[in-house]
N, C-alpha and C. Protein backbone atom coordinates (compact mmCIF):
# COMPACT_ATOMS: atom_id res chain seq x y z
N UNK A 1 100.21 104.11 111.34
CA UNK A 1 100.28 103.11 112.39
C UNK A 1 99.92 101.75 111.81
N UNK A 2 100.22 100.86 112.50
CA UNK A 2 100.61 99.31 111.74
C UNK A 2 99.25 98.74 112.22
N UNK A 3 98.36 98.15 111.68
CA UNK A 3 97.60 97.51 112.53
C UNK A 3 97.96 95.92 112.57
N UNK A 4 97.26 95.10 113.61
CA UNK A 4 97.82 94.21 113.92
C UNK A 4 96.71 93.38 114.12
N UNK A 5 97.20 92.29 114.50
CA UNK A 5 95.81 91.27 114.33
C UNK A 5 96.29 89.68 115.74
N UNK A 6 94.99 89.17 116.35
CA UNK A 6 95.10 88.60 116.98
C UNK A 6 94.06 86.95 116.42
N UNK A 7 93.85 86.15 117.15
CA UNK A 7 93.00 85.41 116.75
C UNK A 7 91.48 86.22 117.04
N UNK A 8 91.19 86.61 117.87
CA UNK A 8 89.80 87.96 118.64
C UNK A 8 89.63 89.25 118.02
N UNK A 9 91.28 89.88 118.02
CA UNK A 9 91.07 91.24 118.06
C UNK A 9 91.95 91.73 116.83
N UNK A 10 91.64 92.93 116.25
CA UNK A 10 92.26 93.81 115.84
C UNK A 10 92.57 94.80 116.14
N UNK A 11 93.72 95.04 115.98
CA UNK A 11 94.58 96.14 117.35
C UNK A 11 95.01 97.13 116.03
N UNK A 12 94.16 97.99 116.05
CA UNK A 12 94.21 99.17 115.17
C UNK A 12 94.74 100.78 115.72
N UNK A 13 94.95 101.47 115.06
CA UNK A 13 94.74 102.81 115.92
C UNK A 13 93.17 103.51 116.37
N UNK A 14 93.84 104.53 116.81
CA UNK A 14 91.87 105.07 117.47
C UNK A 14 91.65 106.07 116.45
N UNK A 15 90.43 105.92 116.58
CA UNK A 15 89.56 107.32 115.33
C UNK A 15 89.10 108.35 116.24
N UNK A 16 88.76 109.05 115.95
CA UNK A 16 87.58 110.00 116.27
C UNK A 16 86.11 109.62 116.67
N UNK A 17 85.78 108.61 115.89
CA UNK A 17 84.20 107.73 115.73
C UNK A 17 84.63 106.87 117.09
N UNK A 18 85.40 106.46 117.63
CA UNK A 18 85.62 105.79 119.21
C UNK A 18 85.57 106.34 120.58
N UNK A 19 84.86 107.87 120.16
CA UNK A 19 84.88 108.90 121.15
C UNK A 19 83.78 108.25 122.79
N UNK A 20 83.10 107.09 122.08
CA UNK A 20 81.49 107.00 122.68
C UNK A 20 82.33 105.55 123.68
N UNK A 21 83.23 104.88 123.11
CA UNK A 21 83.56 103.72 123.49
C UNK A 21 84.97 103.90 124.51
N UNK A 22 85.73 105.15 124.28
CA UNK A 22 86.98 105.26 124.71
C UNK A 22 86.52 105.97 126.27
N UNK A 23 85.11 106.46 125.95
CA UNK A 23 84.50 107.36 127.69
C UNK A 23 84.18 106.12 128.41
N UNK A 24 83.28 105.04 127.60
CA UNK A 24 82.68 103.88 128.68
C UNK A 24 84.46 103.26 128.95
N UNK A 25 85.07 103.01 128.37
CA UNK A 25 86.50 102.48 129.14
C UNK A 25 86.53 103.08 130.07
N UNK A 26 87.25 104.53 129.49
CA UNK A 26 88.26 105.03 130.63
C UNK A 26 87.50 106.07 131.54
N UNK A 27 86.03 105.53 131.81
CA UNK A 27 85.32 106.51 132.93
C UNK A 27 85.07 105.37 134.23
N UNK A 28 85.30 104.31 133.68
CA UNK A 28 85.17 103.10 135.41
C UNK A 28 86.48 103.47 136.41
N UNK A 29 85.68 103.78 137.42
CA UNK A 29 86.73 103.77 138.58
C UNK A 29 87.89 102.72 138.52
N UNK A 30 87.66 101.49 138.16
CA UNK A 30 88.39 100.61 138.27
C UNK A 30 89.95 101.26 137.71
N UNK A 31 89.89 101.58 136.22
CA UNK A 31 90.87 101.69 135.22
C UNK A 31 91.66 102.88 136.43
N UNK A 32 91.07 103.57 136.75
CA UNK A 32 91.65 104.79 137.26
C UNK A 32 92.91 104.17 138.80
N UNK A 33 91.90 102.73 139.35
CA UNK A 33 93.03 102.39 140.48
C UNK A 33 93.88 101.79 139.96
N UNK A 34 93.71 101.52 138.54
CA UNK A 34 94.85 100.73 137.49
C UNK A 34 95.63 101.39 137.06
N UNK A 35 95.90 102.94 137.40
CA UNK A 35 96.66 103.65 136.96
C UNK A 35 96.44 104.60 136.13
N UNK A 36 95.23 104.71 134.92
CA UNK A 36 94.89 105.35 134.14
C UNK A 36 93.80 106.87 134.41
N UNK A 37 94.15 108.16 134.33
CA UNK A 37 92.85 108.76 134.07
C UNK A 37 91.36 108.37 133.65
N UNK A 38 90.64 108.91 134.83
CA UNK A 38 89.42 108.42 133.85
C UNK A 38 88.46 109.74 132.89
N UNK A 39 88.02 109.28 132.04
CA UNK A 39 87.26 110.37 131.35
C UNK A 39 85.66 111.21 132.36
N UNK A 40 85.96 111.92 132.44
CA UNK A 40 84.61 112.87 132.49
C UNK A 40 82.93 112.95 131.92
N UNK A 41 84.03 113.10 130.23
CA UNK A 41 82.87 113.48 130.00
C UNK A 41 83.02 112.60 128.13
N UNK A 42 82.19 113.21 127.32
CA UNK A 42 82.53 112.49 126.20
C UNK A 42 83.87 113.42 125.18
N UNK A 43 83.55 114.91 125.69
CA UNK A 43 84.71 115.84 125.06
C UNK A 43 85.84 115.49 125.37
N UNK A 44 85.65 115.30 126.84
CA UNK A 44 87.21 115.04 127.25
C UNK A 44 87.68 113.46 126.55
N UNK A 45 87.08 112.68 126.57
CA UNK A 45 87.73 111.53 125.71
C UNK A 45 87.62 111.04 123.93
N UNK A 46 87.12 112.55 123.98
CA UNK A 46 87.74 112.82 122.41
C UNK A 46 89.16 113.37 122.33
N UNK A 47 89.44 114.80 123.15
CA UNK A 47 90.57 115.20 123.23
C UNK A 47 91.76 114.07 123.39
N UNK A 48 91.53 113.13 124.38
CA UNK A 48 92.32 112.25 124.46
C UNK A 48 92.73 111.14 123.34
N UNK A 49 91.71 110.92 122.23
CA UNK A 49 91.83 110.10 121.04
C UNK A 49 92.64 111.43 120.44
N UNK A 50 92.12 112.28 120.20
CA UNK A 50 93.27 113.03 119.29
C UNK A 50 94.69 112.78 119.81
N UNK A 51 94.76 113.23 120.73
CA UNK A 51 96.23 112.78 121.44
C UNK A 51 96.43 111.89 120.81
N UNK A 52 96.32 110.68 121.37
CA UNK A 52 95.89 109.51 121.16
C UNK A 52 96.19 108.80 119.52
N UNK A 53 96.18 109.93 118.31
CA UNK A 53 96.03 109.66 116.90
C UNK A 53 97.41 110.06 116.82
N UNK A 54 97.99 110.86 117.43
CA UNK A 54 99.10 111.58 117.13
C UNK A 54 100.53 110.53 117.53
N UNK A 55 100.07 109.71 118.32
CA UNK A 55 101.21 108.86 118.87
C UNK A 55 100.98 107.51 118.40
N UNK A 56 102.52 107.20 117.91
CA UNK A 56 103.17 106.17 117.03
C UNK A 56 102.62 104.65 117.42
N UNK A 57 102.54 104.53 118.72
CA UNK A 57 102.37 103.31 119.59
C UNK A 57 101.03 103.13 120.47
N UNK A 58 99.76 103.65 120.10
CA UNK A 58 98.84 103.12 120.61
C UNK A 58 97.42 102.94 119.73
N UNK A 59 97.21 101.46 120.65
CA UNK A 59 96.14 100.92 119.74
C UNK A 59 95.12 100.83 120.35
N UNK A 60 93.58 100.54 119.93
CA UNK A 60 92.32 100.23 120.05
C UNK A 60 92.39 98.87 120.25
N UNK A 61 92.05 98.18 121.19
CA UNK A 61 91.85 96.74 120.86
C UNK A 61 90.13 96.43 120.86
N UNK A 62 90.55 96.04 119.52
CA UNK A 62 88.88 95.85 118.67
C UNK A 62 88.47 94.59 118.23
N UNK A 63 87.38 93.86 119.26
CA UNK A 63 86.51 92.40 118.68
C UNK A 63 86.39 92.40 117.02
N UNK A 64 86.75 91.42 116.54
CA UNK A 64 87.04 91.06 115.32
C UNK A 64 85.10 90.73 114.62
N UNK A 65 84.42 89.98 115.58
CA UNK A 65 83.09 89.46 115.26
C UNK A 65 82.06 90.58 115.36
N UNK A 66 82.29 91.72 116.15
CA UNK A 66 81.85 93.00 116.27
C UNK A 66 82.06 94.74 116.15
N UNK A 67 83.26 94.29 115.92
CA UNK A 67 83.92 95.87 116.12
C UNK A 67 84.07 96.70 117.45
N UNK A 68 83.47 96.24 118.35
CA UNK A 68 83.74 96.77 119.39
C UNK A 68 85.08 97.10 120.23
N UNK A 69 85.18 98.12 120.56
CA UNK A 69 86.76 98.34 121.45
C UNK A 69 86.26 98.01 122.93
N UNK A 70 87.37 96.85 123.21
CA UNK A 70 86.91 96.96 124.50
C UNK A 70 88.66 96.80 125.30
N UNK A 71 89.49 97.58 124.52
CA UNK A 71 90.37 97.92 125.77
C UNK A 71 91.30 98.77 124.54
N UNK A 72 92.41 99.29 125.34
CA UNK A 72 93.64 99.84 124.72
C UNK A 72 95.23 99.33 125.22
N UNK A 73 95.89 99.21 124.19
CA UNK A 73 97.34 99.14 124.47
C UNK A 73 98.61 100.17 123.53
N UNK A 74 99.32 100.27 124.67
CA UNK A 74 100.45 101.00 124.46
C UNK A 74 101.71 100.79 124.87
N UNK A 75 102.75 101.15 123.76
CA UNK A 75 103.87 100.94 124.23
C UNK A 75 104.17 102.46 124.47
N UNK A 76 105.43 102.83 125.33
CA UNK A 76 105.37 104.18 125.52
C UNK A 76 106.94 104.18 125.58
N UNK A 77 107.31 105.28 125.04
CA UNK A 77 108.82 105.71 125.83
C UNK A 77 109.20 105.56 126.96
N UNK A 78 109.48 105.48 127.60
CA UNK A 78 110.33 105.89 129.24
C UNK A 78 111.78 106.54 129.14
N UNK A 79 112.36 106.52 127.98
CA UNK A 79 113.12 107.52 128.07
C UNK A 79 115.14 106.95 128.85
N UNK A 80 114.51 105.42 128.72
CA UNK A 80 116.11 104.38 128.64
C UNK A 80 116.73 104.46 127.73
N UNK A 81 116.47 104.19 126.34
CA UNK A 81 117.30 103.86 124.93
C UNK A 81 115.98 103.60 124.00
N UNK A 82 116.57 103.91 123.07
CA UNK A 82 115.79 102.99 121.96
C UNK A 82 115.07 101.93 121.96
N UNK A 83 115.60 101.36 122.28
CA UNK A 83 115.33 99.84 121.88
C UNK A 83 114.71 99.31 123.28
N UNK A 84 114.10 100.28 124.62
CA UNK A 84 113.73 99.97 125.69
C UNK A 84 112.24 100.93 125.38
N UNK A 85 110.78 99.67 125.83
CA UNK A 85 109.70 100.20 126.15
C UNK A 85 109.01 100.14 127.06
N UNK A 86 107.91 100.57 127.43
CA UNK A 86 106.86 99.92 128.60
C UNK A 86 105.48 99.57 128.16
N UNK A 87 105.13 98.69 128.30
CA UNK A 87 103.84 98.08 127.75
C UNK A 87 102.74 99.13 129.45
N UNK A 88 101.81 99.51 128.63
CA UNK A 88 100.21 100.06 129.32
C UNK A 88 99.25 99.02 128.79
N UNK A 89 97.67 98.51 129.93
CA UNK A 89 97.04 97.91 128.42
C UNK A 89 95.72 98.00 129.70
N UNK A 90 94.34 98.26 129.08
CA UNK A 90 93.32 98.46 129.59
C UNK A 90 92.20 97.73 128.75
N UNK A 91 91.31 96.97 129.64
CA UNK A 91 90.19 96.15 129.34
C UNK A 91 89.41 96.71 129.93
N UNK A 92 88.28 96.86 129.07
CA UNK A 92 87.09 97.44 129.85
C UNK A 92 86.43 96.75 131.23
N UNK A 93 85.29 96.96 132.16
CA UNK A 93 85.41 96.11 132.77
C UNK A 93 84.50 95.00 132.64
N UNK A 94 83.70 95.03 131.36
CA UNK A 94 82.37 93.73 130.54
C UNK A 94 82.89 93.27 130.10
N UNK A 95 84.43 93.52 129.98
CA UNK A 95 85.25 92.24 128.85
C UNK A 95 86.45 91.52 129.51
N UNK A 96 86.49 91.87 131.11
CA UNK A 96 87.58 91.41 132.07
C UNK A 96 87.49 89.87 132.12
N UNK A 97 88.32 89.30 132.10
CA UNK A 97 88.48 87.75 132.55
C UNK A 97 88.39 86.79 131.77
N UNK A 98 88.46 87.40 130.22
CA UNK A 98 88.29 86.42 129.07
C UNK A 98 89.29 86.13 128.25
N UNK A 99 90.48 86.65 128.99
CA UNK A 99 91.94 86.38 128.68
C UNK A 99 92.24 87.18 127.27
N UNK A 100 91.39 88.51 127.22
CA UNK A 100 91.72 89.56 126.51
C UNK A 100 93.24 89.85 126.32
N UNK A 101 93.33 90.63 127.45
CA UNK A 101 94.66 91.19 128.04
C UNK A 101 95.95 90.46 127.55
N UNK A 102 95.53 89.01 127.90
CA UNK A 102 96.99 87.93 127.74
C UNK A 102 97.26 88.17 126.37
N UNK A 103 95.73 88.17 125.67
CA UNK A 103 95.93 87.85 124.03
C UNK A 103 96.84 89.31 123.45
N UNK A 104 95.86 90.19 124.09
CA UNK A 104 96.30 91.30 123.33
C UNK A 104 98.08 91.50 123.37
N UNK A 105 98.57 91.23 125.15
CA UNK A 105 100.28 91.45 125.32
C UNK A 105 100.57 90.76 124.48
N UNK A 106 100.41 89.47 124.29
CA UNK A 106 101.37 88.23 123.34
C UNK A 106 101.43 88.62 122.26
N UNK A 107 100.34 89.07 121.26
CA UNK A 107 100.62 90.29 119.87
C UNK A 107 101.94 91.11 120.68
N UNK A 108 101.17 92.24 121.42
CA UNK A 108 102.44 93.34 121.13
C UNK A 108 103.57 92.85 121.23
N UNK A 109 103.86 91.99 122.69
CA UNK A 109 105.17 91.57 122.57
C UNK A 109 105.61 90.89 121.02
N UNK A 110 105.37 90.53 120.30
CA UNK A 110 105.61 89.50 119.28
C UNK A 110 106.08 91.21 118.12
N UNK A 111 104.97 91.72 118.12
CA UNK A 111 105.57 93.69 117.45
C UNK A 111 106.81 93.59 117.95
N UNK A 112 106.75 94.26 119.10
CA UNK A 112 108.03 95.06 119.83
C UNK A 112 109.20 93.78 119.83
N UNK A 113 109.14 93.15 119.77
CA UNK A 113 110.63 92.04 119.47
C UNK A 113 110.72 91.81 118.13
N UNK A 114 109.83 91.64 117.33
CA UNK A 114 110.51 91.57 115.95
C UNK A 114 110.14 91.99 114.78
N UNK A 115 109.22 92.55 115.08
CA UNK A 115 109.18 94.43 114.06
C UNK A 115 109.44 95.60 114.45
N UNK A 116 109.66 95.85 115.73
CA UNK A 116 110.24 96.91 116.51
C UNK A 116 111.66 96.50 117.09
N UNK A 117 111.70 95.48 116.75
CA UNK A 117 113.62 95.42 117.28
C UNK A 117 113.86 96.02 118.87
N UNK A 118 112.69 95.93 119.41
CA UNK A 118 113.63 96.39 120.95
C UNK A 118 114.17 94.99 121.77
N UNK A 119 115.11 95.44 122.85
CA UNK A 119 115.38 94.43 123.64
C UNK A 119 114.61 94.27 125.00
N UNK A 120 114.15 95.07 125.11
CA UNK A 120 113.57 95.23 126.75
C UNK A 120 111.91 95.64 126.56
N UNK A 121 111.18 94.98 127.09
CA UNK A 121 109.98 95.84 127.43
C UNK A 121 109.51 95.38 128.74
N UNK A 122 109.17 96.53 129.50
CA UNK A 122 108.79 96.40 130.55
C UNK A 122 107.11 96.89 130.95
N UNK A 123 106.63 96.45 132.19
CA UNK A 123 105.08 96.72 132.17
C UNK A 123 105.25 97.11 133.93
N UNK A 124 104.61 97.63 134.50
CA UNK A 124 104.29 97.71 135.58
C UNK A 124 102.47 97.84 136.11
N UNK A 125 102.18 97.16 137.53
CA UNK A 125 100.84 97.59 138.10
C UNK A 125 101.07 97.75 139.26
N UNK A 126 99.85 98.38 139.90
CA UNK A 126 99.63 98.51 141.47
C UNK A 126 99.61 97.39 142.23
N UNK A 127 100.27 97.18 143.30
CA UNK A 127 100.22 96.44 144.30
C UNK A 127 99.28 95.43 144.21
N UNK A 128 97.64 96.30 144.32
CA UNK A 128 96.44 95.96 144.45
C UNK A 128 95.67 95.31 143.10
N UNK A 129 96.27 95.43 142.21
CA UNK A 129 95.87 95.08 140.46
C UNK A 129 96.09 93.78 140.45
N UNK A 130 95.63 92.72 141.26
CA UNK A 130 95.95 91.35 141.12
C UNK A 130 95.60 90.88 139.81
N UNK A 131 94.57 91.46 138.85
CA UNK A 131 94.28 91.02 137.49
C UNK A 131 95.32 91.16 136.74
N UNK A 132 95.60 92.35 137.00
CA UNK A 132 96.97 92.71 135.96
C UNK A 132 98.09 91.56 136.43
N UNK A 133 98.19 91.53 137.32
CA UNK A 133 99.47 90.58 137.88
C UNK A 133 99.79 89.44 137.39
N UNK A 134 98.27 88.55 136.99
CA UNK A 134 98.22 87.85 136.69
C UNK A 134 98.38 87.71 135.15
N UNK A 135 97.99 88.96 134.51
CA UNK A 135 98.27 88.92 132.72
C UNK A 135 99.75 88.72 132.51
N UNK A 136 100.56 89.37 133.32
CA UNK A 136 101.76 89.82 133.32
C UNK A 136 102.32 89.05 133.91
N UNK A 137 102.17 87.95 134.64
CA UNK A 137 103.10 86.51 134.79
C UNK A 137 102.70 85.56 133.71
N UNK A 138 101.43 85.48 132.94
CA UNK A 138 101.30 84.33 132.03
C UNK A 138 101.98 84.83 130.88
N UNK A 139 102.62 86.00 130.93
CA UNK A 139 102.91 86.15 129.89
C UNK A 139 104.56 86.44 129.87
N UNK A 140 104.70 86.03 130.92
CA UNK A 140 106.24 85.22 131.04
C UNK A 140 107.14 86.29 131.36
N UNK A 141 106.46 87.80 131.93
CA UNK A 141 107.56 88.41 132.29
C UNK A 141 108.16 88.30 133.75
N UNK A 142 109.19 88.57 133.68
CA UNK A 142 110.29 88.67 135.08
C UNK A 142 110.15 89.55 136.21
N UNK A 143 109.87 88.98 137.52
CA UNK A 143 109.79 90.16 138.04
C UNK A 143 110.95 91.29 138.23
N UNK A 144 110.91 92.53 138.92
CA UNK A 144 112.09 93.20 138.91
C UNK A 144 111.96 93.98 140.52
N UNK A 145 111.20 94.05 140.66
CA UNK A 145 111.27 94.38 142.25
C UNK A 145 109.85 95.94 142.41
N UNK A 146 109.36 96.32 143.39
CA UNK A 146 108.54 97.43 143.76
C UNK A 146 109.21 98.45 143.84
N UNK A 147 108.69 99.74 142.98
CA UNK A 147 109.29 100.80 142.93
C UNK A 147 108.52 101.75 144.20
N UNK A 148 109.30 102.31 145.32
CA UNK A 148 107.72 102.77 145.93
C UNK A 148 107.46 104.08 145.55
N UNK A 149 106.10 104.52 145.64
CA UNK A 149 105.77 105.89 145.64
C UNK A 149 106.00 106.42 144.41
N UNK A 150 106.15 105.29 143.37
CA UNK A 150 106.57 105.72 141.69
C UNK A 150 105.63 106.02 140.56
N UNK A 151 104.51 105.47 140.97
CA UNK A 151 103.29 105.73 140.26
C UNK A 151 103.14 107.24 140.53
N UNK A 152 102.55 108.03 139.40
CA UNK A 152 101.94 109.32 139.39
C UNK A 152 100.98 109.72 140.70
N UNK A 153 100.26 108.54 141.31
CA UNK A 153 99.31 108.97 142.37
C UNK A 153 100.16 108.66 143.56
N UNK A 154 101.33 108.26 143.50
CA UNK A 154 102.69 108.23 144.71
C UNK A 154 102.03 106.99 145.20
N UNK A 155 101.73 105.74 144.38
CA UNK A 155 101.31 104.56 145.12
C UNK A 155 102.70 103.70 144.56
N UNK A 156 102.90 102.77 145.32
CA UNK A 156 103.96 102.03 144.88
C UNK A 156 103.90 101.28 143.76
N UNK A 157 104.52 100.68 142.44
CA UNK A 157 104.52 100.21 141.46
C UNK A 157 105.30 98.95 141.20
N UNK A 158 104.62 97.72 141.33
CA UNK A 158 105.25 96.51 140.91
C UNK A 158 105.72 96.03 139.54
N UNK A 159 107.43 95.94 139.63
CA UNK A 159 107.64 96.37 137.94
C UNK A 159 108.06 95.33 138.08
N UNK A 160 107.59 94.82 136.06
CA UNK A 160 108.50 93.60 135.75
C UNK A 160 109.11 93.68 134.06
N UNK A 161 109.57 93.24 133.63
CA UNK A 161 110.67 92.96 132.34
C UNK A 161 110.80 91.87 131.47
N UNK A 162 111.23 92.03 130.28
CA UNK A 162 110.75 90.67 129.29
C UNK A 162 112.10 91.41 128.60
N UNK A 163 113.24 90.78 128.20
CA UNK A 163 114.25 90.43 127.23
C UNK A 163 113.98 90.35 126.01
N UNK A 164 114.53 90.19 124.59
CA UNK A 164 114.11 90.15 123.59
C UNK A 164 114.60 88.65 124.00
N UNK A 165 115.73 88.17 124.31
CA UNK A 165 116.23 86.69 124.41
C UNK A 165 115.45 85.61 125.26
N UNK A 166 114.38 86.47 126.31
CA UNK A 166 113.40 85.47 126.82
C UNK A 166 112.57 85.52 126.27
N UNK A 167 111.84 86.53 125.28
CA UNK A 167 110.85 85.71 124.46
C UNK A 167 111.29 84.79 123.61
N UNK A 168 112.34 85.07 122.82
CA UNK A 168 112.56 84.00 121.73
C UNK A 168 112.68 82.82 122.56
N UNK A 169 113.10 82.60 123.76
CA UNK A 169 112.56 81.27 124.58
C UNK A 169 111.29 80.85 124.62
N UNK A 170 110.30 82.08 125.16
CA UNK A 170 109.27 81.48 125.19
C UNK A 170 107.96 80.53 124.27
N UNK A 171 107.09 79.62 124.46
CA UNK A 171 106.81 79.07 123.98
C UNK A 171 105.08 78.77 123.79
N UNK A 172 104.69 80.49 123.42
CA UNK A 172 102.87 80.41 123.22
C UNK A 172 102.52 79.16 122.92
């Protein structure tokens, strides 16, 4: 896996040794109305880093001044074409509002258009995820309309889309 680098973060893959940091993420209720499972226990969010090691497209996003992980991103299949992905991306909730999120998409997108050669990536959130909403308009994607009842928990899903030809417009 490629690691990647931000002005903050380094967007690495996950280890095994992130077992302690990947439970405080993904055990806040919050992440879970964001769409994500939350962890249990600390086994169970080891099992999930193994997973987790095994797949091509997900990273740790890790403070550069500390090492700390304080979120994850992923691109994932959906199962359009090749060259079509969906961006996932989770901030813990001690590191919300510091324009993590924005930083971390603007890397991947900048991967997935021109070291990954896709044309499309798309992201979706809940209705209710006004944080997310907001990562995901500064970062210049399009809306595409509400899918309802499309999310795994049958809540409706506000999807949006980024071109390979509108980023090369856009202007970080």
């Amino acid at each position: 896996m490629k690691t990647l680098e931000t002005e903050r973060f380094i967007l690495r893959g996950w280890k095994e040794s992130d077992a302690d940091e990947y439970f405080e993420l993904y055990q806040n209720p919050d992440v879970e109305s964001a769409g994500a499972k939350i962890c249990e226990n600390i086994n169970e969010s080891l099992e999930f880093i193994r997973l987790l090691i095994k797949c091509q497209e997900s990273w740790a996003i890790v403070l550069k001044e500390n090492g700390i992980v304080v979120g994850s991103i992923f691109l994932s299949d959906i199962n359009r074409h090749d060259r079509y992905k969906e961006l996932e991306y989770v901030i813990s909730e001690g590191h919300q509002n510091k324009g993590y999120a924005t930083e971390a998409v603007k890397r991947m997108l900048e991967y997935a258009f021109t070291e990954l050669d896709l044309l499309v990536v798309a992201v979706c959130h809940y209705p209710s995820n006004l944080k997310s909403k907001r990562v995901i308009e500064k970062c210049g994607f399009t809306y595409e309309g509400t899918l309802r009842k499309y999310s795994r928990n049958l809540t409706d899903s506000v999807r949006y889309s980024m071109t390979k030809e509108e980023w090369d417009n856009l202007k970080y």
